[in-house]
Protein backbone atom coordinates (compact mmCIF):
# COMPACT_ATOMS: atom_id res chain seq x y z
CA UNK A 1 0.00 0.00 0.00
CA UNK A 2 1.22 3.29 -0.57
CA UNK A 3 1.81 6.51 1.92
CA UNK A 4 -1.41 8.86 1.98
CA UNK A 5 -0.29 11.35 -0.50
CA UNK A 6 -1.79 12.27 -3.81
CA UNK A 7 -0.21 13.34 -7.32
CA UNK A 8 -3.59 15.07 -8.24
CA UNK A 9 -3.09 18.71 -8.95
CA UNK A 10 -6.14 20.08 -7.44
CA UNK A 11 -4.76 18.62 -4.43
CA UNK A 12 -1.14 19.99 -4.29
CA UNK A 13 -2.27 23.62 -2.59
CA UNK A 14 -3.77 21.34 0.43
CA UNK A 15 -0.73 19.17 0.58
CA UNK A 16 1.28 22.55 0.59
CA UNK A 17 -1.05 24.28 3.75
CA UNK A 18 -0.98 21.00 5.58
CA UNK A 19 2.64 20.94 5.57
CA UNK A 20 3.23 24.88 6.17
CA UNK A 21 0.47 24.59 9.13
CA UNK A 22 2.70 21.87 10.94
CA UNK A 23 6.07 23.15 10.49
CA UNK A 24 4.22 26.73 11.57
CA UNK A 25 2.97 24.47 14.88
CA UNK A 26 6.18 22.85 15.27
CA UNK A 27 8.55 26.19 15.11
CA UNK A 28 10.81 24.89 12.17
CA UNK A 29 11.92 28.21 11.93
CA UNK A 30 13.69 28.02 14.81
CA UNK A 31 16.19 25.59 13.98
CA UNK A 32 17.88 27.31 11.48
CA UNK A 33 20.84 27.93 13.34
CA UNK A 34 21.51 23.72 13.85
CA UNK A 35 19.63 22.95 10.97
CA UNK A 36 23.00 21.26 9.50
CA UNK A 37 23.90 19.29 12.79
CA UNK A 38 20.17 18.19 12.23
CA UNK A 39 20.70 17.15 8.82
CA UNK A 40 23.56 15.01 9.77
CA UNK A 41 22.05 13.54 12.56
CA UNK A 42 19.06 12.68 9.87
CA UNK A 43 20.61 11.61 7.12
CA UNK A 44 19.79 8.08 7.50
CA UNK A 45 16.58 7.44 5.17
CA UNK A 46 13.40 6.62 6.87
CA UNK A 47 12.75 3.10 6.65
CA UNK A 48 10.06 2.11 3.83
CA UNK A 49 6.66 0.03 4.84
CA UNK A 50 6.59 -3.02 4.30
CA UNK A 51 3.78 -3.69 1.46
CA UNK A 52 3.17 -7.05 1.95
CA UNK A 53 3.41 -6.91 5.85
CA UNK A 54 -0.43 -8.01 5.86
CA UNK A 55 -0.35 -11.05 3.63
CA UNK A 56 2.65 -12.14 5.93
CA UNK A 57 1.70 -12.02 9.11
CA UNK A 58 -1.45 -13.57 8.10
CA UNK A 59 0.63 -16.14 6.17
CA UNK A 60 2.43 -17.14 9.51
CA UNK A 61 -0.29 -17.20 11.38
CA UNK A 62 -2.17 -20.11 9.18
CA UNK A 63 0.92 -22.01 9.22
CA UNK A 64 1.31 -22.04 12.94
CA UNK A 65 -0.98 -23.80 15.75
CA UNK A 66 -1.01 -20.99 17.64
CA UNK A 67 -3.98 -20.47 19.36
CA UNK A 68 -5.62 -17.41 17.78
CA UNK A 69 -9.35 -16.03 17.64
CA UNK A 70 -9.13 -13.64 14.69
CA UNK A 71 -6.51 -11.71 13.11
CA UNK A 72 -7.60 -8.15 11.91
CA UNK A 73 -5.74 -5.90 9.53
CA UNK A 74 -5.88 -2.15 9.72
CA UNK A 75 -4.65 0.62 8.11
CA UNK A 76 -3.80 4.48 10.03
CA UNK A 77 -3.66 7.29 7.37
CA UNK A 78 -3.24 11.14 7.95
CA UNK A 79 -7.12 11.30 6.93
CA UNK A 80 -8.21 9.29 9.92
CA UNK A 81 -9.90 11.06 13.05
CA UNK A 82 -9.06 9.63 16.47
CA UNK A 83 -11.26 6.37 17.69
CA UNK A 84 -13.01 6.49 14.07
CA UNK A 85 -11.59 2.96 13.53
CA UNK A 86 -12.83 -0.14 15.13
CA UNK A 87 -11.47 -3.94 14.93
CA UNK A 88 -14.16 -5.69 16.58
CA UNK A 89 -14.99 -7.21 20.17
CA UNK A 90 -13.09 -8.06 23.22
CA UNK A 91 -13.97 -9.68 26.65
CA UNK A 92 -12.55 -8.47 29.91
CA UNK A 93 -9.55 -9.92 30.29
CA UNK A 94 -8.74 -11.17 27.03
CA UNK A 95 -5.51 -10.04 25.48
CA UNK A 96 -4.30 -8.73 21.75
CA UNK A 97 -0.87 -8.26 20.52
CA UNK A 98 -0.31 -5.57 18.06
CA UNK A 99 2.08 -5.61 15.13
CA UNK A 100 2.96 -2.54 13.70
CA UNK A 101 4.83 -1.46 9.94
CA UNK A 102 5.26 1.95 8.64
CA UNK A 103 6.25 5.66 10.25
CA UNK A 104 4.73 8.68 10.62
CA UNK A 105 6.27 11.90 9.84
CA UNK A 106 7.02 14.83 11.85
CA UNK A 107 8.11 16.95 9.09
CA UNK A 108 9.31 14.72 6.11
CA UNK A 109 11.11 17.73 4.67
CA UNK A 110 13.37 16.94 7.23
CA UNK A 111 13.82 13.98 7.63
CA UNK A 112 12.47 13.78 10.95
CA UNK A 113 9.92 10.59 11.71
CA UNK A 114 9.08 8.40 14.62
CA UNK A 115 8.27 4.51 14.10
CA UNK A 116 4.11 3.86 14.41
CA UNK A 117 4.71 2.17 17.50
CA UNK A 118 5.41 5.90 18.88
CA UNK A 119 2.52 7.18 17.04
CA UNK A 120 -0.09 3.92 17.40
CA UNK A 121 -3.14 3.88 20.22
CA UNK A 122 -5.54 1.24 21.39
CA UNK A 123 -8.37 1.55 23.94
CA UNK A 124 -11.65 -0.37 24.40
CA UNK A 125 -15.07 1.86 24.62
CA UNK A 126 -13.66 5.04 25.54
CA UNK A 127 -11.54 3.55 28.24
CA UNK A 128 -7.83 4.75 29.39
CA UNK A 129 -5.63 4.40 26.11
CA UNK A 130 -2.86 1.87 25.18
CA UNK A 131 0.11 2.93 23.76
CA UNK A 132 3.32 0.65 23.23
CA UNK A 133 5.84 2.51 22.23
CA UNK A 134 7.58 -0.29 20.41
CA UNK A 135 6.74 -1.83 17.33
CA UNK A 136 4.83 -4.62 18.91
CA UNK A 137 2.70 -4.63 21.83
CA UNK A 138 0.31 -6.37 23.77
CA UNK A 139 -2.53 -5.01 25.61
CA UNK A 140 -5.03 -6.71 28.13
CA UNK A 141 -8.60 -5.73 27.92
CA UNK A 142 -9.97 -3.80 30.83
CA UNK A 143 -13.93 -4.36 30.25
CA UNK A 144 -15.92 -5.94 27.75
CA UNK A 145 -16.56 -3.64 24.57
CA UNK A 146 -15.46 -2.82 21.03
CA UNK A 147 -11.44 -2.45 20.55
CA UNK A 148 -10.76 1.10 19.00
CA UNK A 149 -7.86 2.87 17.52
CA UNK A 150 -6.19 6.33 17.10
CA UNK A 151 -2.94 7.52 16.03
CA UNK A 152 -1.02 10.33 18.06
CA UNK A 153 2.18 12.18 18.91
CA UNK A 154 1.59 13.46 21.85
CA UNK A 155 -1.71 15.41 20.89
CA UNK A 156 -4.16 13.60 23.50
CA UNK A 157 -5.07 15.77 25.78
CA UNK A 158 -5.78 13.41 28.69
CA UNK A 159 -5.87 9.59 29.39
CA UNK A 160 -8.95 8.79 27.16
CA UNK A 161 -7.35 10.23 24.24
CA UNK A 162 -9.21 13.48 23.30
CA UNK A 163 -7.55 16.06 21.07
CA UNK A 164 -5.97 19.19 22.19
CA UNK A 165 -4.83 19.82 18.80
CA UNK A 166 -7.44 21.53 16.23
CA UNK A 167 -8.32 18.99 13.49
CA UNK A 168 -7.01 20.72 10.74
CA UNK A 169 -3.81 20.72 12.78
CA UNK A 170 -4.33 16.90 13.32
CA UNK A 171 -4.19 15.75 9.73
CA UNK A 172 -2.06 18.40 8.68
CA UNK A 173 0.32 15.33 8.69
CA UNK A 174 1.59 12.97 6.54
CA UNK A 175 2.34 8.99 7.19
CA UNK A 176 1.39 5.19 7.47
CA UNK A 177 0.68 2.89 10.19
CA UNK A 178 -0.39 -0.93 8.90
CA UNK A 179 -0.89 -3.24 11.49
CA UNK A 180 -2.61 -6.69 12.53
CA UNK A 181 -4.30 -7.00 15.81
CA UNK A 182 -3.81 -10.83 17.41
CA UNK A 183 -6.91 -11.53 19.51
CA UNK A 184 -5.89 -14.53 21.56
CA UNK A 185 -7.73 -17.33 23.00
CA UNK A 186 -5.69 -17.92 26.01
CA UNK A 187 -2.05 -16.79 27.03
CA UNK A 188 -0.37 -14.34 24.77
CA UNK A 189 2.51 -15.11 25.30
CA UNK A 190 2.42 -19.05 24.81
CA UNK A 191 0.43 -17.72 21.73
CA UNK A 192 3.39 -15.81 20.31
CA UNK A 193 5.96 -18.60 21.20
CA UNK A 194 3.80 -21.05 18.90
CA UNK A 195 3.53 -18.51 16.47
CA UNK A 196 6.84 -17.99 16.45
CA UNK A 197 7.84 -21.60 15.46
CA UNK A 198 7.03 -21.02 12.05
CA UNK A 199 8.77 -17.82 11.72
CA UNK A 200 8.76 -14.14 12.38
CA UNK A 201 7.89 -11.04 10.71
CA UNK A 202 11.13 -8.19 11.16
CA UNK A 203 11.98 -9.97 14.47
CA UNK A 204 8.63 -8.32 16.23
CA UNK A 205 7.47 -11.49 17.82
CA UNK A 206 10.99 -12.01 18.80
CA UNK A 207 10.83 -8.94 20.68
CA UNK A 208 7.78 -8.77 21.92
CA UNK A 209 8.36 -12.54 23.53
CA UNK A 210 11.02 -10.95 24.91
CA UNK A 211 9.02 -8.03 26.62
CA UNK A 212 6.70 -10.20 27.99
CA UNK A 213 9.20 -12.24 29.61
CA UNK A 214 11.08 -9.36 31.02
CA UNK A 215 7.77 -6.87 31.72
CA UNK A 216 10.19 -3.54 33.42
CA UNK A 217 10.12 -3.34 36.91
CA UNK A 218 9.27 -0.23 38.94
CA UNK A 219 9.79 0.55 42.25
CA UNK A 220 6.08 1.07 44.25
CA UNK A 221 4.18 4.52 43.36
CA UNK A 222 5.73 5.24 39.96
CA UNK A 223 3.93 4.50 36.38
CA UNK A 224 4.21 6.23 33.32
CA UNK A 225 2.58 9.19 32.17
CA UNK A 226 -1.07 8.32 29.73
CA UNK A 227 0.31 10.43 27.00
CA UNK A 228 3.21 8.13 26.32
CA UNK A 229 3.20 3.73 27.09
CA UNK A 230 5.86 1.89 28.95
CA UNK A 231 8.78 0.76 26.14
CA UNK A 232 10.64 -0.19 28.50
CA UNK A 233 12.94 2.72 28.82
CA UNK A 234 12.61 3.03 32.79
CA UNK A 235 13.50 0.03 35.01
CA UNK A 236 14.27 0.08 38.73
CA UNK A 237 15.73 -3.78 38.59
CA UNK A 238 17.13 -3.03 41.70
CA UNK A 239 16.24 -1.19 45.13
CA UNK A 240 16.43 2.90 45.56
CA UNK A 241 17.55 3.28 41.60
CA UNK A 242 15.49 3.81 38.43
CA UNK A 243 17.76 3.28 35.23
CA UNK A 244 16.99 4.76 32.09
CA UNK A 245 17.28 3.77 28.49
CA UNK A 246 15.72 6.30 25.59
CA UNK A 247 16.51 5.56 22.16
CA UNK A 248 14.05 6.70 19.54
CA UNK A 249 11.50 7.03 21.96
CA UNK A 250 10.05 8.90 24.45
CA UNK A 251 8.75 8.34 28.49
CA UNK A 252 7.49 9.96 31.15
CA UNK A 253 8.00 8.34 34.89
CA UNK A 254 5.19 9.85 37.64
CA UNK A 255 4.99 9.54 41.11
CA UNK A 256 2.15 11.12 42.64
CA UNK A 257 2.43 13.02 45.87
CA UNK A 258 1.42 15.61 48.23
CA UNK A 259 3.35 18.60 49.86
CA UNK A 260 3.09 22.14 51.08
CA UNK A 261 4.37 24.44 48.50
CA UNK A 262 5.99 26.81 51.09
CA UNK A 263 9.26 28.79 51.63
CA UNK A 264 12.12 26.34 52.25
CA UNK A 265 11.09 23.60 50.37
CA UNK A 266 13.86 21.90 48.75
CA UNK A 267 14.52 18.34 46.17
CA UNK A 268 17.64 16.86 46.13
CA UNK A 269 18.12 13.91 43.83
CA UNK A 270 21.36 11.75 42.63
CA UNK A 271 21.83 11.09 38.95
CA UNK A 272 24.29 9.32 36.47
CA UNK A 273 23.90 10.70 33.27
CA UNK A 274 25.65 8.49 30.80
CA UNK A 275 24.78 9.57 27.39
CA UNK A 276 22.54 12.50 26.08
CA UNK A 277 20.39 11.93 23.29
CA UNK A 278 21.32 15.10 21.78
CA UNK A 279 24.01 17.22 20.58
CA UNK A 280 22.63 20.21 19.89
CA UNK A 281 20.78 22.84 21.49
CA UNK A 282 17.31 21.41 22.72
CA UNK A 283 15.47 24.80 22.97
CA UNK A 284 14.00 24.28 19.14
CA UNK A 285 11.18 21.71 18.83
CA UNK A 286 12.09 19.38 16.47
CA UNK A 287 16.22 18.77 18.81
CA UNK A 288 13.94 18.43 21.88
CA UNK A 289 15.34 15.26 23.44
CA UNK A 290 16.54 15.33 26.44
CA UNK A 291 16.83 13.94 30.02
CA UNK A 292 16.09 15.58 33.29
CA UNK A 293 13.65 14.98 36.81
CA UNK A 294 10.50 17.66 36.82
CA UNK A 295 8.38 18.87 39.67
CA UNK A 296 4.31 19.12 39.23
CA UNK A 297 2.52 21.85 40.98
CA UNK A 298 -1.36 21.67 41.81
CA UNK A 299 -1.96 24.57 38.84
CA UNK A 300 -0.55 21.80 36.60
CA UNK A 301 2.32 23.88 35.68
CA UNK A 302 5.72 22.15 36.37
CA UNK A 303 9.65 22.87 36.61
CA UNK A 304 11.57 20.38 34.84
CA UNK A 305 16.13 20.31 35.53
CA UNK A 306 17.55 19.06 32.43
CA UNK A 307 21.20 18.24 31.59
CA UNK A 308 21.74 20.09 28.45
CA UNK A 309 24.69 19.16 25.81
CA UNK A 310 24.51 22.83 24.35
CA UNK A 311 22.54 25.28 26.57
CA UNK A 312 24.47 27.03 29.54
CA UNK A 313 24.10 26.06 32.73
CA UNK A 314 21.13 28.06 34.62
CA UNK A 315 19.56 28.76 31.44
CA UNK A 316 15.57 29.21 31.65
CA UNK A 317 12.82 28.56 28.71
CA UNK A 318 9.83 27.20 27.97
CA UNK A 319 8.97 24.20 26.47
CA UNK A 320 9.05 24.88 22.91
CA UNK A 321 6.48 22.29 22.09
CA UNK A 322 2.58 23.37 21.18
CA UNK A 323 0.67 22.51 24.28
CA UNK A 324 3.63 21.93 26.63
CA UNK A 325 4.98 25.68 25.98
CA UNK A 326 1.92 26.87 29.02
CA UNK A 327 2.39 23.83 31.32
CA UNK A 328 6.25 23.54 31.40
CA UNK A 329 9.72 25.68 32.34
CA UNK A 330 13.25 24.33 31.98
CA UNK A 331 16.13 24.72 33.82
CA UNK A 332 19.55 23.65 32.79
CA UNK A 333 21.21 21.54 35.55
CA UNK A 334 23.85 20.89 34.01
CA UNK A 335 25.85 21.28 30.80
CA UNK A 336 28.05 19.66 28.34
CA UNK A 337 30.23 16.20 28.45
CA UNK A 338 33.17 16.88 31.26
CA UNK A 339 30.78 15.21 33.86
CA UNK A 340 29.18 12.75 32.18
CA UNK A 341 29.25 9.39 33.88
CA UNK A 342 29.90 10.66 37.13
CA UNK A 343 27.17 10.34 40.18
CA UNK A 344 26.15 13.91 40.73
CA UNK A 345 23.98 15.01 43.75
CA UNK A 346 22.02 18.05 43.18
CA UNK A 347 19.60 20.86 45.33
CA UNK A 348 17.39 22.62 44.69
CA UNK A 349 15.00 25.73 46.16
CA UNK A 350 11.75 24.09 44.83
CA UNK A 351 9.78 27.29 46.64
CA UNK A 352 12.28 29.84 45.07
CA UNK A 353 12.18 28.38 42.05
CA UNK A 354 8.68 28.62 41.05
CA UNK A 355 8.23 31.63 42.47
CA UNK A 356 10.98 33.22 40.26
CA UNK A 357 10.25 31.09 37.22
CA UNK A 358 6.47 30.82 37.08
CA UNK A 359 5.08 32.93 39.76
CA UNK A 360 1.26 31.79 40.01
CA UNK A 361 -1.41 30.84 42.17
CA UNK A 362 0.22 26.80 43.41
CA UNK A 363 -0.15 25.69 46.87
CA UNK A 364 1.09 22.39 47.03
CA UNK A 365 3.85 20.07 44.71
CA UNK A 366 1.37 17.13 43.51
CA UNK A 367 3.98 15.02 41.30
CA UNK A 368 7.58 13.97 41.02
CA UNK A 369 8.23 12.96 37.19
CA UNK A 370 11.27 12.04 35.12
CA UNK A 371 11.68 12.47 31.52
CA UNK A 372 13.61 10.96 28.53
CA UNK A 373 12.87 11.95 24.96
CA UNK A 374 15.21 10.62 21.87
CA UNK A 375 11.98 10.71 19.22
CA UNK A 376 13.40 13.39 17.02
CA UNK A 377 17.03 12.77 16.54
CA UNK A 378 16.56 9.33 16.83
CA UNK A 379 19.91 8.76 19.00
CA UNK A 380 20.08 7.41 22.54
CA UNK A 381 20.14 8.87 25.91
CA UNK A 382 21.17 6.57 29.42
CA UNK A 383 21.38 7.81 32.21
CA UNK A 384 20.24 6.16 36.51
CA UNK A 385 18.62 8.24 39.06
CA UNK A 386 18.41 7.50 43.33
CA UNK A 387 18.00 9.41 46.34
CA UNK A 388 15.09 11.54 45.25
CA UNK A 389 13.87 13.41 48.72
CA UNK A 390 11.89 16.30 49.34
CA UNK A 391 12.98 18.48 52.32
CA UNK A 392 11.12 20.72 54.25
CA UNK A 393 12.96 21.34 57.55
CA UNK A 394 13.33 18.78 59.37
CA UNK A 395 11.18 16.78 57.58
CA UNK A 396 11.93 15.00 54.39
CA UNK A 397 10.11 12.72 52.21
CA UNK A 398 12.48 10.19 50.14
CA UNK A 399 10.59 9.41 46.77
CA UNK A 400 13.29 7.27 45.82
């Protein structure tokens, strides 16, 4: 199948608006000054769908005993609105694993894309949306109902996966997303090992075996944010550390909590930063990847201390993503390479800080989050975080 484009004419002034709207939403402009450290870091072509990833799966799957209800095919194209497609019933508790081909463009121009794993949602009657990051995934039904599906880069506004973004803004895009849905009988993941027997498609039931055998472990209280699912890139394997692995994806880590926003309040935290997924300036949307621990505030505004490769140390901005620009403010931590790989223990005036840096109406700190984004240079950020405390006085609350 080919990408959702057309060679029509009449349609090339619509093609042109779409893609001037997004790069207008995105703040291409911006990047100028890196635009050829971008270009290098982008040079690699995207990867092309797969046209006959249908017939193959489905040709594996009658081969194999595996013990499958139905397979269903489905297609994601810039044209469709969230939740307009359905692929049929499920029962409370019963499982399906997604495969996924294709990639969705942030601005193709560019070179800049993120694999439909990134981009693909599930959810089942309007319920809390599925999103798994990877290529494959595997989602257990909630409640009885009809299995739905969406596409999205971060543009759901809360857990149910409503749009903040306009429409017109929404499929101002361009990309595919082919995929089969696996509704099991029984156990997925005895499903996928007899699947597997008689072969694999692009090593995705390989992988997704392997994620089901080695589900990431969290320490108690923290989960991942509903805007983005769990790839795996947080694990806290063992006590009082959470590691961190990004590499063309993108995770939040929350932990929910409740505290007097008052004078004195501090955070200290430890951190190990390995690797930074970027090498450029990340004050320009489209070299946004970074790594750093945030603070929520009950106005939902929040503070986030990044380690920067390019931006000085103590530098302040705003998000420079739509939507995020009014919710979040970052501070460079730290800077550059010299300390990289060293266990760093850091401070900081949480009380001061928001009152120099936002300044509004917040009584109380309501969430602890950390963040790792490598979507849109597609490199790799590591980096291991312990010793997270609030301190207010005597009193101090150790979130990790």
């Amino acid at each position: 199948m080919s990408e959702h484009t057309s060679d029509l004419p009449a349609n090339q002034p619509r093609q042109h608006n779409r893609r001037q709207a997004l790069k207008s939403i995105l703040g291409v402009g911006a990047l100028l000054p890196c635009a050829s450290a971008l270009a290098l870091q982008n040079s690699t072509p995207a990867p092309k769908p797969d046209k006959d990833f249908h017939r193959k799966v489905s040709q594996l799957a009658e081969r194999s005993n595996a013990s499958i209800e139905r397979l269903v095919n489905f297609t994601l194209t810039p044209d469709n609105l969230p939740w307009t497609q359905t692929l049929g019933e499920l029962t409370a508790g019963q499982s399906v694993t997604f495969l996924l081909n294709g990639r969705w463009w942030i601005v193709k121009e560019m070179n800049l894309w993120v694999e439909p794993g990134v981009a693909f949602h599930a959810r089942i009657d309007g319920g809390l949306t599925y999103n798994p990051m990877n290529n494959s995934g595997t989602m257990l039904a909630d409640r009885s109902g009809t299995l739905e599906i969406a596409r999205s880069v971060g543009e759901f506004i809360n857990p149910r996966g409503e749009l903040f973004t306009p429409q017109e803004h929404y499929i101002a895009a361009e990309g595919l997303i082919e995929g089969v849905a696996i509704i099991w009988q029984n156990d997925p993941l005895q499903g996928l090992i007899e699947l597997s027997a008689s072969g694999d498609i692009d090593g995705l039931l390989r992988a997704e075996i392997n994620r089901l055998n080695h589900e990431s472990s969290l320490p108690a209280g923290w989960h991942y944010m509903y805007m983005f699912g769990d790839s795996g890139i947080f694990t806290g394997d063992h006590e009082g550390h959470i590691d961190c692995h990004t590499h063309k994806d993108v995770g939040i880590l929350q932990y929910p909590i409740e505290i007097t926003l008052e004078q004195g309040l501090g955070i200290s935290w430890n951190w190990l930063v390995e690797r930074l997924p970027a090498n450029v300036a990340e004050d320009a949307a489209l070299s946004h990847d970074y790594l750093s621990i945030a603070v929520e505030f009950d106005d939902g505004k929040d503070i986030t201390y990044m380690w920067s490769a390019a931006l000085p140390e103590g530098k302040v901005f705003q998000c420079p993503l739509p939507r995020w620009s009014e919710i979040e403010t970052h501070v460079v931590q730290r800077s550059g390479s010299s300390e990289l790989g060293k266990t760093l223990n850091e401070q900081r005036d949480l009380y001061n800080d928001y009152q120099q840096y936002i300044s509004g109406e917040a009584t109380h700190v309501t969430r602890i989050w950390l963040i790792a984004n490598s979507v849109f240079l597609r490199s790799s950020g590591k980096c291991s975080y312990s010793d997270i405390v609030l301190q207010q006085g005597d009193d101090a609350i150790k979130v990790l």
